[in-house]
PDB file of N, CA and C in Angstrom:
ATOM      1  N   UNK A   1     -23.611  -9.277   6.023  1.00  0.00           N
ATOM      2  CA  UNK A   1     -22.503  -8.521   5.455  1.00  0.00           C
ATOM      3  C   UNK A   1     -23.039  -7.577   4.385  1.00  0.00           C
ATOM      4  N   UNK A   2     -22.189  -6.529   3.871  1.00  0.00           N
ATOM      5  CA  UNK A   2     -22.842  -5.895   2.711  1.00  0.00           C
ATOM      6  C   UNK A   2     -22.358  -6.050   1.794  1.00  0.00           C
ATOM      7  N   UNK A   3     -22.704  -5.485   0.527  1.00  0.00           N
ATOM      8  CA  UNK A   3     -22.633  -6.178  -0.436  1.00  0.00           C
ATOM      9  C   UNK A   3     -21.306  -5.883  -1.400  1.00  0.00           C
ATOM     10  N   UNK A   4     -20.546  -5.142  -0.614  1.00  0.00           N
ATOM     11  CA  UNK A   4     -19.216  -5.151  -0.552  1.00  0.00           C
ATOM     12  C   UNK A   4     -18.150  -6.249   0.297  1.00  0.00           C
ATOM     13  N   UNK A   5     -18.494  -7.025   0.714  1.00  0.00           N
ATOM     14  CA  UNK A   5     -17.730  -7.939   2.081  1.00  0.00           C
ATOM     15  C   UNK A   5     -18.716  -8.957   1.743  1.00  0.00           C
ATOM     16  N   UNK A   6     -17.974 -10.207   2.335  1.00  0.00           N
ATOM     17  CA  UNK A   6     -18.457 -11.760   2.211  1.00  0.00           C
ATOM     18  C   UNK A   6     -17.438 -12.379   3.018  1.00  0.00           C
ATOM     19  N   UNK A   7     -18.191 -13.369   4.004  1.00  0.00           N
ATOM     20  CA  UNK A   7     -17.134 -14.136   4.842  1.00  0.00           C
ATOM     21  C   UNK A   7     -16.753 -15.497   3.756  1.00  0.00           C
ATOM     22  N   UNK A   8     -15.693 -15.424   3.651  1.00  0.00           N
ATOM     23  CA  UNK A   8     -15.799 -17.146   3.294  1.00  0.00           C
ATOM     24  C   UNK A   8     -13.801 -17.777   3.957  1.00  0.00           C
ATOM     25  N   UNK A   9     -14.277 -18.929   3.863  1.00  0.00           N
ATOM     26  CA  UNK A   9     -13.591 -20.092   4.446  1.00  0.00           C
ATOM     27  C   UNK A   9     -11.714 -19.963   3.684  1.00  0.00           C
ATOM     28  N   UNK A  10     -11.305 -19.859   4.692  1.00  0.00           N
ATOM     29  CA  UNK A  10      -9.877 -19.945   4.688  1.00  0.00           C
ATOM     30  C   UNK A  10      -8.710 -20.666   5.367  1.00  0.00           C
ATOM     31  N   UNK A  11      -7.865 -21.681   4.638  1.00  0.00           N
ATOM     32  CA  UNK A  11      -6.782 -22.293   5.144  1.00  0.00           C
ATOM     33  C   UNK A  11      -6.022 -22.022   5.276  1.00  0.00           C
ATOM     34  N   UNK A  12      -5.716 -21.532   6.652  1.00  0.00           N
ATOM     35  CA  UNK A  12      -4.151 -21.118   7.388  1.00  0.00           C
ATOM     36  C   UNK A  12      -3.408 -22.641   7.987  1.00  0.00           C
ATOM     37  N   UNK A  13      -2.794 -22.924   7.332  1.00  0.00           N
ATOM     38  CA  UNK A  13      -1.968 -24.109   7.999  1.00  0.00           C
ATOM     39  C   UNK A  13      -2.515 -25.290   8.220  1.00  0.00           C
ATOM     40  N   UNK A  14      -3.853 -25.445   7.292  1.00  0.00           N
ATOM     41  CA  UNK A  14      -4.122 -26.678   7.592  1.00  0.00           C
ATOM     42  C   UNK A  14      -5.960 -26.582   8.469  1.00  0.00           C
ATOM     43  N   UNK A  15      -5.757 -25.757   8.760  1.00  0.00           N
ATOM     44  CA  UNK A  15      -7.331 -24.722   9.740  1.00  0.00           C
ATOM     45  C   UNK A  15      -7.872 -23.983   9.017  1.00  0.00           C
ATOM     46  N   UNK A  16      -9.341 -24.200   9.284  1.00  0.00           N
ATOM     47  CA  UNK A  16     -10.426 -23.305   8.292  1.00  0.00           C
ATOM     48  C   UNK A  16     -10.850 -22.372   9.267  1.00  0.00           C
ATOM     49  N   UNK A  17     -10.541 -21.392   8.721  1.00  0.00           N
ATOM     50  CA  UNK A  17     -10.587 -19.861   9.739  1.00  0.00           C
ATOM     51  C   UNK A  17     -11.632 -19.251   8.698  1.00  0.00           C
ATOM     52  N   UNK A  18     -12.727 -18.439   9.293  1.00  0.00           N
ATOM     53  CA  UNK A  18     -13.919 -17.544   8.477  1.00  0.00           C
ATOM     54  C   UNK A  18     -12.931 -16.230   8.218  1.00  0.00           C
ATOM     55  N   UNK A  19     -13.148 -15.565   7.443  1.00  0.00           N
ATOM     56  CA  UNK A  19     -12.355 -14.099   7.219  1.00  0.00           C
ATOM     57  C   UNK A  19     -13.112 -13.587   6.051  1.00  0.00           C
ATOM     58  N   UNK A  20     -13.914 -11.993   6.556  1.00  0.00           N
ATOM     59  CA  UNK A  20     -13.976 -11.246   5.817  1.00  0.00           C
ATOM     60  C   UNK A  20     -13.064 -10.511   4.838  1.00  0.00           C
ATOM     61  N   UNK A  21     -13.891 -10.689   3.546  1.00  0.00           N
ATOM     62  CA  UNK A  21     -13.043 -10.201   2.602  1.00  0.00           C
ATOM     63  C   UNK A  21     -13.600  -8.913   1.565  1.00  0.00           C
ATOM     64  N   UNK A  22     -13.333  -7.755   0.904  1.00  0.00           N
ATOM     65  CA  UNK A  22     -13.624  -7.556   0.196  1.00  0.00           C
ATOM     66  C   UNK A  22     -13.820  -7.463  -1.108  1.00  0.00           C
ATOM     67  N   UNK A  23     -15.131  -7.685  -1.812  1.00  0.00           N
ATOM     68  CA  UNK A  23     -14.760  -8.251  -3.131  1.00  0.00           C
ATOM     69  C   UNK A  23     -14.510  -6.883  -3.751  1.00  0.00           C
ATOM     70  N   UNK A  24     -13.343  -7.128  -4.996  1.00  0.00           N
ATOM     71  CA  UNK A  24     -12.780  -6.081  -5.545  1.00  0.00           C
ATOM     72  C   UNK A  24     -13.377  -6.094  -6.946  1.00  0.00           C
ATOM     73  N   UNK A  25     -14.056  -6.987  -7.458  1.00  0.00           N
ATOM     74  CA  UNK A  25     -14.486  -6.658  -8.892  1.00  0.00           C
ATOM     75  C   UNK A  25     -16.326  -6.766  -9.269  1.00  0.00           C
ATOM     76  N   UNK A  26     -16.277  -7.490 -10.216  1.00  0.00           N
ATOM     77  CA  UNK A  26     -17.787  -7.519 -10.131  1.00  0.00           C
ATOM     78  C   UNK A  26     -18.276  -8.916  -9.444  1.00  0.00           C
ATOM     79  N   UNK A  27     -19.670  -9.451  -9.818  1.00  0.00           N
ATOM     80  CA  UNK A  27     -20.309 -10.377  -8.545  1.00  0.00           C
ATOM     81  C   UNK A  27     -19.350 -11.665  -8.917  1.00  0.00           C
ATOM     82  N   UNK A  28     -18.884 -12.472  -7.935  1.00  0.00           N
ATOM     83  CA  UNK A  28     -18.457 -13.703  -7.885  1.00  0.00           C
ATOM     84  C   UNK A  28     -18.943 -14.334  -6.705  1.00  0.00           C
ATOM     85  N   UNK A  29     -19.349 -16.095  -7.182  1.00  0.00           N
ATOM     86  CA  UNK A  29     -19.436 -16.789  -5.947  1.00  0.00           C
ATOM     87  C   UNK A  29     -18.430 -17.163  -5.062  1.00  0.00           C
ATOM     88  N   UNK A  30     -17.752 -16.374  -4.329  1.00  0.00           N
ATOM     89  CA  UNK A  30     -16.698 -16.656  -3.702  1.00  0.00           C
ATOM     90  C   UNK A  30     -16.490 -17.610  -2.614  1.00  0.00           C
ATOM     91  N   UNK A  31     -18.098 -17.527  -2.034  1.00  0.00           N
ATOM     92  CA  UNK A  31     -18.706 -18.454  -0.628  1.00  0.00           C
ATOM     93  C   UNK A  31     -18.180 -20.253  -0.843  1.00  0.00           C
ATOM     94  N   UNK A  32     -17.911 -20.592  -2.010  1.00  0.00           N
ATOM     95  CA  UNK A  32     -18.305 -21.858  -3.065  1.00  0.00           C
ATOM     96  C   UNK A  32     -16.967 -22.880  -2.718  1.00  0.00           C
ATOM     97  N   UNK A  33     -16.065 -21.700  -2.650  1.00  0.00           N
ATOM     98  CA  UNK A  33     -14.697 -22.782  -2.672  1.00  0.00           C
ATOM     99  C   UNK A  33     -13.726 -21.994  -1.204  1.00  0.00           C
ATOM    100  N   UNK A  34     -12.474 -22.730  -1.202  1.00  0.00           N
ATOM    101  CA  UNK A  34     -12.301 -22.337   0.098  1.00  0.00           C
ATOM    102  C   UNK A  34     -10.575 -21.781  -0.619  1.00  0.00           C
ATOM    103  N   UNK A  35     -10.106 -21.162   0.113  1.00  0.00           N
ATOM    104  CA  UNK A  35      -9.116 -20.472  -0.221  1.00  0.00           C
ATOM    105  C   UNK A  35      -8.018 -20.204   0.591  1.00  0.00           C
ATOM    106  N   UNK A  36      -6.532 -20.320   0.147  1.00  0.00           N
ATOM    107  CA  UNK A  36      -5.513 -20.106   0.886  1.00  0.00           C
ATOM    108  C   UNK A  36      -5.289 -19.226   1.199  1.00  0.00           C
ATOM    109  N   UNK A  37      -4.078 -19.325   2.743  1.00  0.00           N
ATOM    110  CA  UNK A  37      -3.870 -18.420   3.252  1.00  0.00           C
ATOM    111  C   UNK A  37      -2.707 -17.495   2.484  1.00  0.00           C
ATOM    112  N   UNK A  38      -1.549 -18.592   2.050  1.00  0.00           N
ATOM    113  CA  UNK A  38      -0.092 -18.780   1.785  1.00  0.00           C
ATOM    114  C   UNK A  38      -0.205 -17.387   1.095  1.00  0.00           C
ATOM    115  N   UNK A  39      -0.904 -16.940  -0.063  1.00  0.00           N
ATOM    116  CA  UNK A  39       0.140 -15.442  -0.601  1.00  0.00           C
ATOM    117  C   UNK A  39      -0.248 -14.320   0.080  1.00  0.00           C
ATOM    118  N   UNK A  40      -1.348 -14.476   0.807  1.00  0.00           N
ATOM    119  CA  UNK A  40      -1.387 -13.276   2.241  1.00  0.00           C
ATOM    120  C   UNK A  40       0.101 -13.065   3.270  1.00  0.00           C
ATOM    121  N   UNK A  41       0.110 -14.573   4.019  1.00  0.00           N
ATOM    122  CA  UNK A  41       0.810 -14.488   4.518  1.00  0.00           C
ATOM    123  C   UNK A  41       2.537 -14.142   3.704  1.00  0.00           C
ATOM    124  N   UNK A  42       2.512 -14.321   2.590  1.00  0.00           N
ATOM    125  CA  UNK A  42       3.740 -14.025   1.547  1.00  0.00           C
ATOM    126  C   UNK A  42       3.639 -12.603   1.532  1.00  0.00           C
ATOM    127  N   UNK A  43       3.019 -12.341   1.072  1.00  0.00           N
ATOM    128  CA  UNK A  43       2.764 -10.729   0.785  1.00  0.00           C
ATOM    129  C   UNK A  43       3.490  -9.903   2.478  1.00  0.00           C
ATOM    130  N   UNK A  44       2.639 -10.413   3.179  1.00  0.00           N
ATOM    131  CA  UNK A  44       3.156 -10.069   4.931  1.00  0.00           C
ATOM    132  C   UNK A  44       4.936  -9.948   5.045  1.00  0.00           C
ATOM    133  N   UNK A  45       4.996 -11.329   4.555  1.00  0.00           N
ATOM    134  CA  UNK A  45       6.347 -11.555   5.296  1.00  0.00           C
ATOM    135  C   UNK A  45       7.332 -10.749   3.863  1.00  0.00           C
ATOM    136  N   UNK A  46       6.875 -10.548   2.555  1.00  0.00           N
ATOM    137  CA  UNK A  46       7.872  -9.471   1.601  1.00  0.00           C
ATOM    138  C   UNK A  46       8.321  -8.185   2.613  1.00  0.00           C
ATOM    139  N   UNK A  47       6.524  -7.538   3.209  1.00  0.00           N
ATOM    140  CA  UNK A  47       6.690  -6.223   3.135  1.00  0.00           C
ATOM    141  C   UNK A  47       7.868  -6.356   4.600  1.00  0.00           C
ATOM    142  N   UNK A  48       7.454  -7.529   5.558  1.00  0.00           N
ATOM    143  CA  UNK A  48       8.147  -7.445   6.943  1.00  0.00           C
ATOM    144  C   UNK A  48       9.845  -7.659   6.160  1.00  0.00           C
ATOM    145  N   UNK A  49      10.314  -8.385   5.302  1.00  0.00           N
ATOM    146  CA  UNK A  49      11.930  -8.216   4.529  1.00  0.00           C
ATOM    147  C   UNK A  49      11.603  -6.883   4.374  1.00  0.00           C
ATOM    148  N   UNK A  50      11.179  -6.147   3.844  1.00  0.00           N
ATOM    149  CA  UNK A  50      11.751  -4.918   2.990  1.00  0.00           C
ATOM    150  C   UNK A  50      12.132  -3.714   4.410  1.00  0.00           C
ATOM    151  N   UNK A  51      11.492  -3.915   5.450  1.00  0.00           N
ATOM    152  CA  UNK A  51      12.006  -3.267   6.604  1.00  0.00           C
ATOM    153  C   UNK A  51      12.624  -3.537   7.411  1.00  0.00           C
ATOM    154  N   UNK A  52      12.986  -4.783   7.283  1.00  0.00           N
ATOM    155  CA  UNK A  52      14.452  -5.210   8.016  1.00  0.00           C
ATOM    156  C   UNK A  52      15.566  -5.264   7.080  1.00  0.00           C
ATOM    157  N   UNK A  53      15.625  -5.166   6.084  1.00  0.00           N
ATOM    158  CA  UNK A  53      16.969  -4.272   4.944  1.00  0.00           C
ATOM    159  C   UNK A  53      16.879  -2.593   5.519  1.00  0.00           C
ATOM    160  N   UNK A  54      15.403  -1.871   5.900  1.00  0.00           N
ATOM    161  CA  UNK A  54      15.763  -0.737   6.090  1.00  0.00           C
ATOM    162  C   UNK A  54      16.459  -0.493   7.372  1.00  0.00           C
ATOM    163  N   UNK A  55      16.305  -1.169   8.617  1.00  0.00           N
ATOM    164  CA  UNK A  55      16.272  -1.093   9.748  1.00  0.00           C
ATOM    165  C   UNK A  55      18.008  -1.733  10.019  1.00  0.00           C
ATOM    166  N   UNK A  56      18.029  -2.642   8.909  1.00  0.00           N
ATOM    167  CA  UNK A  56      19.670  -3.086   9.445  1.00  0.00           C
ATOM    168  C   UNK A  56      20.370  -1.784   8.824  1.00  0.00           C
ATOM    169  N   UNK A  57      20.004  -1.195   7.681  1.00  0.00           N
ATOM    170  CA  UNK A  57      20.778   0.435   7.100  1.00  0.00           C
ATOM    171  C   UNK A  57      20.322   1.264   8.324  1.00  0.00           C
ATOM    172  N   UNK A  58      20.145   1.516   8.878  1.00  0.00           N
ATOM    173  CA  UNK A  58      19.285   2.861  10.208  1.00  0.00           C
ATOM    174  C   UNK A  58      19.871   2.098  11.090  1.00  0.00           C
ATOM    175  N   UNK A  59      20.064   1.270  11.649  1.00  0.00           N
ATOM    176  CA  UNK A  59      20.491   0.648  12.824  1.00  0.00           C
ATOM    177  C   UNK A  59      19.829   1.132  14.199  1.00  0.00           C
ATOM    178  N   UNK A  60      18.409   1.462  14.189  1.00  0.00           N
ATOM    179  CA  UNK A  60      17.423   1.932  15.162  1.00  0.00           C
ATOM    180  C   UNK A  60      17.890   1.202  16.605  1.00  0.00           C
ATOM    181  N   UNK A  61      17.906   1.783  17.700  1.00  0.00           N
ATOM    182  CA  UNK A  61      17.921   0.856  19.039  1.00  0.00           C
ATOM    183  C   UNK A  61      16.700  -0.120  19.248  1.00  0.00           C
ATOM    184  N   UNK A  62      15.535   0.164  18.859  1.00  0.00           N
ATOM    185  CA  UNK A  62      14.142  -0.281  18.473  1.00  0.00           C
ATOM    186  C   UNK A  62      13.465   0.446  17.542  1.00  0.00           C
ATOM    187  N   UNK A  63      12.266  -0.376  16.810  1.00  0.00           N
ATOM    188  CA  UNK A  63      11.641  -0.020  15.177  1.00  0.00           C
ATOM    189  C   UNK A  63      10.405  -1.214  15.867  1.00  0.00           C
ATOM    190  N   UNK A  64       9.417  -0.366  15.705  1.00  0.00           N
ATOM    191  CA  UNK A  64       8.125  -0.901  15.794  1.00  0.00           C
ATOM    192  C   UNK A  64       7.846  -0.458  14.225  1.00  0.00           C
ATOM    193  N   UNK A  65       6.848  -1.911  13.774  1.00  0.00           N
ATOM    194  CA  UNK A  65       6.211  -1.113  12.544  1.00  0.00           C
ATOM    195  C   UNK A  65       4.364  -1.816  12.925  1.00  0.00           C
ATOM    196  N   UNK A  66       3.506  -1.282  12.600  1.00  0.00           N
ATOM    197  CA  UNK A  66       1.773  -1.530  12.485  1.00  0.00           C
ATOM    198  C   UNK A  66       1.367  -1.174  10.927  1.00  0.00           C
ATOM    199  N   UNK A  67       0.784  -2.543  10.598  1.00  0.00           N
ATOM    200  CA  UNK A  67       0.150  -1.804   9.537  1.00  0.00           C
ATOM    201  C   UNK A  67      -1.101  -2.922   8.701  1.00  0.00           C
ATOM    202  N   UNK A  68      -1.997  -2.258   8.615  1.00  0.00           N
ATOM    203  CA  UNK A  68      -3.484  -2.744   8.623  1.00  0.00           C
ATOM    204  C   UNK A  68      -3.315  -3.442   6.554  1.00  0.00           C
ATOM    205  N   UNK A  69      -4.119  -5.081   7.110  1.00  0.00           N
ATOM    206  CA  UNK A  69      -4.206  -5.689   6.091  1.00  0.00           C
ATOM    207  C   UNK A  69      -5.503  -6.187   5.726  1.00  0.00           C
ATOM    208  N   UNK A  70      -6.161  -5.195   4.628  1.00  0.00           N
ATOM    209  CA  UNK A  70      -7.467  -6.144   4.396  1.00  0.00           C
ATOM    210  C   UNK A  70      -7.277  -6.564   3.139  1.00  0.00           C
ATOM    211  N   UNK A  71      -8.534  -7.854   3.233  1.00  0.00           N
ATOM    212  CA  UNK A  71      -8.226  -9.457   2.395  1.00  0.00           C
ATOM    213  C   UNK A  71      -9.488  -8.779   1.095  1.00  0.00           C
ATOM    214  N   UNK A  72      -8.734  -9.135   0.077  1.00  0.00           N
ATOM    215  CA  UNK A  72      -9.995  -9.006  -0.938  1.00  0.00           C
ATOM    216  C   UNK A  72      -9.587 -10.428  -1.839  1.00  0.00           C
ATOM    217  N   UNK A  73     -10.369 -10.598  -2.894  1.00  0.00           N
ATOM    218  CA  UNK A  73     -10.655 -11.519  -3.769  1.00  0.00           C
ATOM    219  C   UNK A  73     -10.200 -10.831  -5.208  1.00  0.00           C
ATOM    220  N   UNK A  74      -9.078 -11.219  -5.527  1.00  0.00           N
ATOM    221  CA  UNK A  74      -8.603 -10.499  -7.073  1.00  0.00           C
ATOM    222  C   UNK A  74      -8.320 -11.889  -7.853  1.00  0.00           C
ATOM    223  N   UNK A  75      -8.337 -12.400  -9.149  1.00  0.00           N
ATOM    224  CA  UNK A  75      -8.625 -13.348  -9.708  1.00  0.00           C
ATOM    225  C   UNK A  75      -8.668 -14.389  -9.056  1.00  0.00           C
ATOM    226  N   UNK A  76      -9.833 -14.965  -8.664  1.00  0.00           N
ATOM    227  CA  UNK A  76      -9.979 -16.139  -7.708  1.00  0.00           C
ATOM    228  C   UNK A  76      -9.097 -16.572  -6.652  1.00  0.00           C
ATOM    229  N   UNK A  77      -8.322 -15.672  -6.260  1.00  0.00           N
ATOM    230  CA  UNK A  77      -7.580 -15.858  -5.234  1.00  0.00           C
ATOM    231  C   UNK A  77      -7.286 -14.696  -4.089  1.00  0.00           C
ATOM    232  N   UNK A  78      -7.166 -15.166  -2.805  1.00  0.00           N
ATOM    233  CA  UNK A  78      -7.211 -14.432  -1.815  1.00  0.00           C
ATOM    234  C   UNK A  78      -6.106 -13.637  -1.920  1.00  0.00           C
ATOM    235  N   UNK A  79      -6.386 -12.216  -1.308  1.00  0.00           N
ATOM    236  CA  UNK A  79      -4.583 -11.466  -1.536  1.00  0.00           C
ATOM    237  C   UNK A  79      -4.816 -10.164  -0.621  1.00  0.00           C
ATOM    238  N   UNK A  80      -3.226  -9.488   0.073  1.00  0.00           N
ATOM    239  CA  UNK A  80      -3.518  -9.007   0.717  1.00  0.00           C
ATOM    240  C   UNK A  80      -3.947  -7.356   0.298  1.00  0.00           C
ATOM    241  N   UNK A  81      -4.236  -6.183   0.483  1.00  0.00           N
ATOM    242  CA  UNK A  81      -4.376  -5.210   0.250  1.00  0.00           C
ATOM    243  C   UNK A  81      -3.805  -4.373   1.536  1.00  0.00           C
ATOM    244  N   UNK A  82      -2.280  -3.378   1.496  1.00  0.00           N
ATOM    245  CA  UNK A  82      -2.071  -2.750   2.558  1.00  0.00           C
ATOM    246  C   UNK A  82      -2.461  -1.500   2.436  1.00  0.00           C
ATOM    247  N   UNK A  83      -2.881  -0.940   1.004  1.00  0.00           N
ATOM    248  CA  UNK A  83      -3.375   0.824   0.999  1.00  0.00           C
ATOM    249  C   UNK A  83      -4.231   0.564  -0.218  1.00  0.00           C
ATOM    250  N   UNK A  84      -5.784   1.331  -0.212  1.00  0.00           N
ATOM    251  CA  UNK A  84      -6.009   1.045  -1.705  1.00  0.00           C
ATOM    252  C   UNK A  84      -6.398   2.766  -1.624  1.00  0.00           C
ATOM    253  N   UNK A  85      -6.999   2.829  -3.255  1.00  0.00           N
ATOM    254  CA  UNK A  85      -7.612   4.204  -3.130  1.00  0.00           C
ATOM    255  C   UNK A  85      -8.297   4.902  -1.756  1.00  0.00           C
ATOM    256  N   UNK A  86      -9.158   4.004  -1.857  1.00  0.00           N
ATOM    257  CA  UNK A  86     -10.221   4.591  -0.839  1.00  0.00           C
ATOM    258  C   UNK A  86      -9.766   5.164   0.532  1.00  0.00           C
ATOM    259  N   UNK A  87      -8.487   5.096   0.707  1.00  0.00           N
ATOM    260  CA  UNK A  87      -7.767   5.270   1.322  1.00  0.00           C
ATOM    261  C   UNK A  87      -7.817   4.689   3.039  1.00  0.00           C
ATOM    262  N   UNK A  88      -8.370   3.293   2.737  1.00  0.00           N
ATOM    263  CA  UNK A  88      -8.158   2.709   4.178  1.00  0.00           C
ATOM    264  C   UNK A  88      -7.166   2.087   4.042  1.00  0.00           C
ATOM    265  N   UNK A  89      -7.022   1.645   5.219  1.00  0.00           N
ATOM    266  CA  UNK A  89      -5.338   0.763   5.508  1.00  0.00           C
ATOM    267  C   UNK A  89      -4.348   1.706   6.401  1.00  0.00           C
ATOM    268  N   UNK A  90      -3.583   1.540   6.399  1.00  0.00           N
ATOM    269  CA  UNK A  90      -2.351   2.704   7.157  1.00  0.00           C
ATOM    270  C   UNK A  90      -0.789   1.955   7.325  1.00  0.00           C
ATOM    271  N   UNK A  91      -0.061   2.649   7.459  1.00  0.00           N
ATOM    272  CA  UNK A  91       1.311   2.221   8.022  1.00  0.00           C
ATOM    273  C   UNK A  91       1.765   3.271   9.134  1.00  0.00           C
ATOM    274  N   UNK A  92       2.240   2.512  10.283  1.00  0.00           N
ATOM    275  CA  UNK A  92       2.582   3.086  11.038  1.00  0.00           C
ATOM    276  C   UNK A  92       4.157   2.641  11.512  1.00  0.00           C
ATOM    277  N   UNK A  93       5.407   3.526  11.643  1.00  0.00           N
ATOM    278  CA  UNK A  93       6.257   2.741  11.414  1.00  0.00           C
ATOM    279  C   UNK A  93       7.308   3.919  12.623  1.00  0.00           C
ATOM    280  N   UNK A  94       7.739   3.570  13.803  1.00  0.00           N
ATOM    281  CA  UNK A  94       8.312   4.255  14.720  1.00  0.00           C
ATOM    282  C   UNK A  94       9.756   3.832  15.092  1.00  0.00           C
ATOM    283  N   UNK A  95      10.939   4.559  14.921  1.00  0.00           N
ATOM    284  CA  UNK A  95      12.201   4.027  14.982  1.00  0.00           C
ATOM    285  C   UNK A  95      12.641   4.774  15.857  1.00  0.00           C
ATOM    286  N   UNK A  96      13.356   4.492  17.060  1.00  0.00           N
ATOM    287  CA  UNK A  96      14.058   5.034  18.319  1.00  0.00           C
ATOM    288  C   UNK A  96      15.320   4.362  18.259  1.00  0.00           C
ATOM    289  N   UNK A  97      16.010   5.940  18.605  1.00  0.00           N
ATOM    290  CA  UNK A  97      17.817   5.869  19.492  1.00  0.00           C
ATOM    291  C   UNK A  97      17.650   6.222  20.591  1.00  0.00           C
ATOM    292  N   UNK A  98      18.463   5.415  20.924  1.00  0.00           N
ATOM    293  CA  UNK A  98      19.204   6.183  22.353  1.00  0.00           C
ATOM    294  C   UNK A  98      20.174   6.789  22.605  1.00  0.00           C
ATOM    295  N   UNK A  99      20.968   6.593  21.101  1.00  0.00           N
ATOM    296  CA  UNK A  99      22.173   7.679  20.875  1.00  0.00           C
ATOM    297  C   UNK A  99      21.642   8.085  19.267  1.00  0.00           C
ATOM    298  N   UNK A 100      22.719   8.788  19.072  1.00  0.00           N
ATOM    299  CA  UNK A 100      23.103   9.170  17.367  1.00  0.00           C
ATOM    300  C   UNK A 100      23.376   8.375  16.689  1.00  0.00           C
ATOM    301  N   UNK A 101      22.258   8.148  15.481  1.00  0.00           N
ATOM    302  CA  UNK A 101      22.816   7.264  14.688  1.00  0.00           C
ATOM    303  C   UNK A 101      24.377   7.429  13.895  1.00  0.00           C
ATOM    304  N   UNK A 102      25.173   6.366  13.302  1.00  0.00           N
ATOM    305  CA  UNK A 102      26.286   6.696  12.602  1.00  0.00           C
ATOM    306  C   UNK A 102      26.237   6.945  11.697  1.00  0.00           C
ATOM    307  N   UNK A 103      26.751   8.302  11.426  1.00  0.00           N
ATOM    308  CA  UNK A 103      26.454   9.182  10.098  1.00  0.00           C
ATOM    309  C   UNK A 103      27.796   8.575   9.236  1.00  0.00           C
ATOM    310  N   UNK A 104      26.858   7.792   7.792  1.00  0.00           N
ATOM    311  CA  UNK A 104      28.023   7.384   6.624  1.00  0.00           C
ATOM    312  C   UNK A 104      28.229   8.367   5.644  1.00  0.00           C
TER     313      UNK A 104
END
């Protein structure tokens, strides 16, 4: 890995899954201890609420949304990152009618 990225050990549900992460500050042994999944997957499921409040206001016939999550290490704990400076990440977010929406 380089010396930006480090795999280390993660509990999703009980399962130790490897997942690259990037470290966001200066050097830490991160390899050392093992780390949850839970405020990744929290973080996930906020941003997935905040577009189904938008989507029940729009009332789309279908709403696809994509959008890229990388894992970094911010005070000893795993967390998700959906846009940072550097400008990786993305949202991709596509809403289709098949009629006119109802104009309020």
């Amino acid at each position: 890995m380089s010396k930006n990225f480090e795999t280390i050990p993660v509990d999703v549900n009980g399962e130790r899954v490897l997942v690259s992460v990037r470290l966001s500050g200066g050097e830490e042994e991160v390899g050392l201890r093992e780390y949850s999944f839970s405020k990744v997957a929290g973080a996930i499921e906020a941003v997935a609420k905040e577009f189904t409040t938008v989507f029940r206001k729009l009332k789309p016939d279908k709403a696809t949304v994509e959008f890229n999550v990388a894992l970094t290490i911010e005070t000893s704990e795993l967390a998700a990152v959906f846009f940072d400076a550097s400008g990786s990440g993305g949202l991709k977010v596509t809403l289709e009618w098949g009629k006119t929406p109802d104009k309020e």
